[in-house]
Protein backbone atom coordinates (compact mmCIF):
# COMPACT_ATOMS: atom_id res chain seq x y z
CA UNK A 1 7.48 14.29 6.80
CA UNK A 2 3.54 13.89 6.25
CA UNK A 3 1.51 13.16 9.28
CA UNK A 4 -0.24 9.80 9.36
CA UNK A 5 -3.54 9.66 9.48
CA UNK A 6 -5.68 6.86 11.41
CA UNK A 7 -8.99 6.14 10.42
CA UNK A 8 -9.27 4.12 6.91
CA UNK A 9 -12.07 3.42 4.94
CA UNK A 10 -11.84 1.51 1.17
CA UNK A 11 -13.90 -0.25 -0.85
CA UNK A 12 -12.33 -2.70 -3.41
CA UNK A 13 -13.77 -3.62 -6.57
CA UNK A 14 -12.10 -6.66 -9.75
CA UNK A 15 -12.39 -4.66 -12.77
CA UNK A 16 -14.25 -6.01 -14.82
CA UNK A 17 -13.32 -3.93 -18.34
CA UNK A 18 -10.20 -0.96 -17.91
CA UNK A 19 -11.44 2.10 -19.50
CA UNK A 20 -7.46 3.59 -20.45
CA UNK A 21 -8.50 6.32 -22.04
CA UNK A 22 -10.04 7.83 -18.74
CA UNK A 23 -6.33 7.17 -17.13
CA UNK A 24 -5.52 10.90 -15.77
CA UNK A 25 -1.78 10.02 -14.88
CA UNK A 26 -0.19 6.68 -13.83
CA UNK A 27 2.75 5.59 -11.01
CA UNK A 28 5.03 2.75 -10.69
CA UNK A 29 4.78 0.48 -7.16
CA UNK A 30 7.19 -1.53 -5.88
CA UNK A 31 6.05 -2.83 -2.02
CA UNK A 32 7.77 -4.65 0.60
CA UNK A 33 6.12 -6.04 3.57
CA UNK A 34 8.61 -7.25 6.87
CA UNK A 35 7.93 -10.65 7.99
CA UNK A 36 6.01 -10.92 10.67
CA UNK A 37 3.58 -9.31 13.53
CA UNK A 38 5.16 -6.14 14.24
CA UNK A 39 3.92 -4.61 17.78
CA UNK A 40 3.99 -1.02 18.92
CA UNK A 41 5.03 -1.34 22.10
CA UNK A 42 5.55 2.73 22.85
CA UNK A 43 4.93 5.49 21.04
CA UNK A 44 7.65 5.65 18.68
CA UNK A 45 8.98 1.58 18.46
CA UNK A 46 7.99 -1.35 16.41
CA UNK A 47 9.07 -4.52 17.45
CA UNK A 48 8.70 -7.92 15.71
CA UNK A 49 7.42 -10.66 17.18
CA UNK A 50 10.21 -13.55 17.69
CA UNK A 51 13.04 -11.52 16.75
CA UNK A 52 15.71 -9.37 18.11
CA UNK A 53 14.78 -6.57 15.30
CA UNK A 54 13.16 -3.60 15.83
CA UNK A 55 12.76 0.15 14.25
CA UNK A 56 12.21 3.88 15.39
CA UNK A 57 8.68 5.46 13.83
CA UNK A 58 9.70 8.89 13.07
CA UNK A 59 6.71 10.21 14.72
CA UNK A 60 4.78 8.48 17.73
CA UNK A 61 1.51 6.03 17.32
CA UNK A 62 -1.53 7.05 19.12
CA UNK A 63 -2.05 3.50 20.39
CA UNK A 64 -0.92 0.12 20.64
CA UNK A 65 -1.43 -2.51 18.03
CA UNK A 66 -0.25 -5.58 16.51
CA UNK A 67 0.30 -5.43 12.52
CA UNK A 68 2.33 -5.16 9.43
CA UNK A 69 5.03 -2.83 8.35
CA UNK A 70 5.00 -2.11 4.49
CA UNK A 71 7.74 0.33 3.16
CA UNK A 72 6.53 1.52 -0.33
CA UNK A 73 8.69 3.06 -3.44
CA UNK A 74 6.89 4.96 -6.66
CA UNK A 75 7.58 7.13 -9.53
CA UNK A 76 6.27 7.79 -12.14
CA UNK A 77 8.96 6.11 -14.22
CA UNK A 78 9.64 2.41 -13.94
CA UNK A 79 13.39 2.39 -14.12
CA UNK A 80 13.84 5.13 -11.16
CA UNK A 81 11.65 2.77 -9.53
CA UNK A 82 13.37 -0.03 -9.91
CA UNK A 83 16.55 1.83 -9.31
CA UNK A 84 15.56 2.85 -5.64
CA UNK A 85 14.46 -1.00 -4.82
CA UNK A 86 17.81 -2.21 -5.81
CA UNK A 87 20.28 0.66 -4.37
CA UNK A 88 17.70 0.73 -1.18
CA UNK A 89 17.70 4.73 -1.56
CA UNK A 90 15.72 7.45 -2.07
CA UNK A 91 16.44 8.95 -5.12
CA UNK A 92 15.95 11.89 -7.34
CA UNK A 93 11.99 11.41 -8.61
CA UNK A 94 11.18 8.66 -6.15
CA UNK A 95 8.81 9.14 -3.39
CA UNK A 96 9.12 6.22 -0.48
CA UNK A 97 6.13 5.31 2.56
CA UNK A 98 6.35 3.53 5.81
CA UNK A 99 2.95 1.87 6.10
CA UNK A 100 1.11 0.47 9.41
CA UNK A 101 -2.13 -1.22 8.50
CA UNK A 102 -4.25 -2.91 11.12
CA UNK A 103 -7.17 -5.40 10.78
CA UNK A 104 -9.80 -4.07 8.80
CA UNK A 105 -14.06 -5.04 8.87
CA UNK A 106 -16.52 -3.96 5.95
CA UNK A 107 -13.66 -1.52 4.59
CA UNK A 108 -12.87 0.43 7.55
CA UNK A 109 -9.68 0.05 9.19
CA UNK A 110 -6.76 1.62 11.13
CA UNK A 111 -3.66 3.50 8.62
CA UNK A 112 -0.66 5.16 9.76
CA UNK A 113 1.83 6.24 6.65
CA UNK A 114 4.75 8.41 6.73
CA UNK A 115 6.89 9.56 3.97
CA UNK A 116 10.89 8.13 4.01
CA UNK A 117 13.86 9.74 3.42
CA UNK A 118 15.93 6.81 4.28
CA UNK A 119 14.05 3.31 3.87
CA UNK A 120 14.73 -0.01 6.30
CA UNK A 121 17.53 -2.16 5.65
CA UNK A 122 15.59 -5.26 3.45
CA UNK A 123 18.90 -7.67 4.09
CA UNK A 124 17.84 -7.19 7.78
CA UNK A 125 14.87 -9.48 7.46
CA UNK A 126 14.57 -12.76 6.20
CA UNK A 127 11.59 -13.68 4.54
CA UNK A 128 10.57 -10.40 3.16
CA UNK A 129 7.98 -10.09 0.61
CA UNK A 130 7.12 -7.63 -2.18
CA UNK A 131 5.11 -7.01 -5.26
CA UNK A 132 4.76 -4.79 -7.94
CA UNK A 133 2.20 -2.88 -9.63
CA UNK A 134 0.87 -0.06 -11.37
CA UNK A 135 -1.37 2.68 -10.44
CA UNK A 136 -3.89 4.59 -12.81
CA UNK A 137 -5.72 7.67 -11.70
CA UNK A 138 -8.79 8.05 -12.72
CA UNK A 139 -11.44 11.17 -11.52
CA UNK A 140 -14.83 10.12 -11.17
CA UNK A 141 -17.68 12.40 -9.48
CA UNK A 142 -15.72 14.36 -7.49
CA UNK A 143 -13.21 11.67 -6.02
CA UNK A 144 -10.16 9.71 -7.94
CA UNK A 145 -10.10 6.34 -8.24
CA UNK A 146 -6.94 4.24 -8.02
CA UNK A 147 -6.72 1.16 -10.47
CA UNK A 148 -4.02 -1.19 -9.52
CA UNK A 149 -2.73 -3.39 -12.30
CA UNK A 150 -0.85 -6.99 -10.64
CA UNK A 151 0.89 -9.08 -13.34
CA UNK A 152 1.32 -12.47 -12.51
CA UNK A 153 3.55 -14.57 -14.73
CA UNK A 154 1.54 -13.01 -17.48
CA UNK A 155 -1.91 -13.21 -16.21
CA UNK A 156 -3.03 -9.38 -15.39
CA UNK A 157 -5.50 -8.85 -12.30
CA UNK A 158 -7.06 -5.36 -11.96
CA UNK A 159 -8.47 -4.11 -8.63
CA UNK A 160 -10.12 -0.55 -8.26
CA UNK A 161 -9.85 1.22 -4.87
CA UNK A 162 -11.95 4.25 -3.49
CA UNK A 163 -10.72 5.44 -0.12
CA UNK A 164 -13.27 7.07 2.11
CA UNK A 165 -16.14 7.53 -0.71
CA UNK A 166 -19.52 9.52 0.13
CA UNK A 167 -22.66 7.49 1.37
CA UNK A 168 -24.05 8.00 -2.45
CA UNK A 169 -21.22 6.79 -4.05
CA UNK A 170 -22.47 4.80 -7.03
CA UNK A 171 -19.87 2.49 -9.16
CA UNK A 172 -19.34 2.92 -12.04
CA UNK A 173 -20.08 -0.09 -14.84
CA UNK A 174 -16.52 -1.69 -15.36
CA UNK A 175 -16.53 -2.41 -11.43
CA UNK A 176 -16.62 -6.04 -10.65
CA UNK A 177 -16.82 -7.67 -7.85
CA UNK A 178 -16.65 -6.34 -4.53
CA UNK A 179 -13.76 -7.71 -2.74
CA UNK A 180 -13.50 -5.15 0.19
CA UNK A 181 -13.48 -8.25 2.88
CA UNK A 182 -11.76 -10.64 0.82
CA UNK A 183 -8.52 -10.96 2.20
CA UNK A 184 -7.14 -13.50 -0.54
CA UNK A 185 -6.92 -10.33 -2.84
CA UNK A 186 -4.78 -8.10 0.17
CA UNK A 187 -1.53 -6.89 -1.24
CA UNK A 188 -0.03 -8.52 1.85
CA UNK A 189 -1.71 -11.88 0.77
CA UNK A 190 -0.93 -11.27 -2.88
CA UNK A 191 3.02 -10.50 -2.17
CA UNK A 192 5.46 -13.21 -3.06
């Protein structure tokens, strides 16, 4: 089980054109975010707000906060992907997240992430949304940068992500738009 780390800071870019042939390797997303505020009440529970439903972090939360759960499948192949969502396991070439985000300003932000051996029960929670995507890897000066690709009833969005780049970080051409603050472009937001 990974430790989670705390401190978050990501900048978020449209791409404007996707250079493929820089791609260094690719994985498979699928994310589902629980309905609701959830609170962290102690160290280890989450709590959500209105309901009877709670869960047991498997390691405790250095403070209290009110937020989001995401829990988070990938693999490099599609179909094992797929094949987790629907049997709601873990399995052989699948890697699965728990995911506390809080409120983020000008990038920075509060993330706590823990790998899963056994996810949430979905059927739990009504009202649960999810997306999926795909991530490309690509190295740039020193750092990798993760290109998400969102297909929407056939219309393809592209965001780039750098997480916790150096004060000279310069983009690169076939960034966009910044859309670090623009919360209409959140995967939480973006989630059906």
């Amino acid at each position: 089980m990974s430790a989670p780390s705390t401190e978050e800071f990501e900048l978020r870019f449209l791409v404007s054109e996707f250079p493929r042939d820089k791609v260094e390797s690719s994985l498979h997303i699928y994310q589902e975010y629980l309905p609701g505020l959830v609170v962290i009440e102690n160290e280890f529970e989450a709590k959500w707000t209105g309901s009877q439903h709670s869960i047991t972090l498997p390691q405790p939360v250095p403070f209290s906060m009110t937020t989001s759960l995401r829990q988070r499948f990938q693999s490099r192949s599609l179909e094992s992907c797929l094949d987790a969502v629907r049997s709601n396991k873990i399995l052989p070439g699948v890697q699965g997240f728990w995911t506390i985000k809080g409120d983020k300003s000008a990038g920075r932000g509060y993330e706590l992430e823990w790998d899963v051996t056994r996810p949430f029960d979905g059927e739990k929670f009504l009202g649960m949304r999810s997306l999926m995507k795909t991530r490309h890897l690509i190295p740039y000066l020193g750092m990798t940068i993760e290109v998400d690709v969102f297909n929407f009833e056939g219309r393809e969005l592209i965001i780039a992500e750098v997480e916790n780049p150096n004060p000279e970080f310069q983009k690169p051409s076939w960034f966009g738009e910044d859309i670090t603050d623009k919360k209409a472009y959140s995967n939480w937001n973006m989630a059906l």
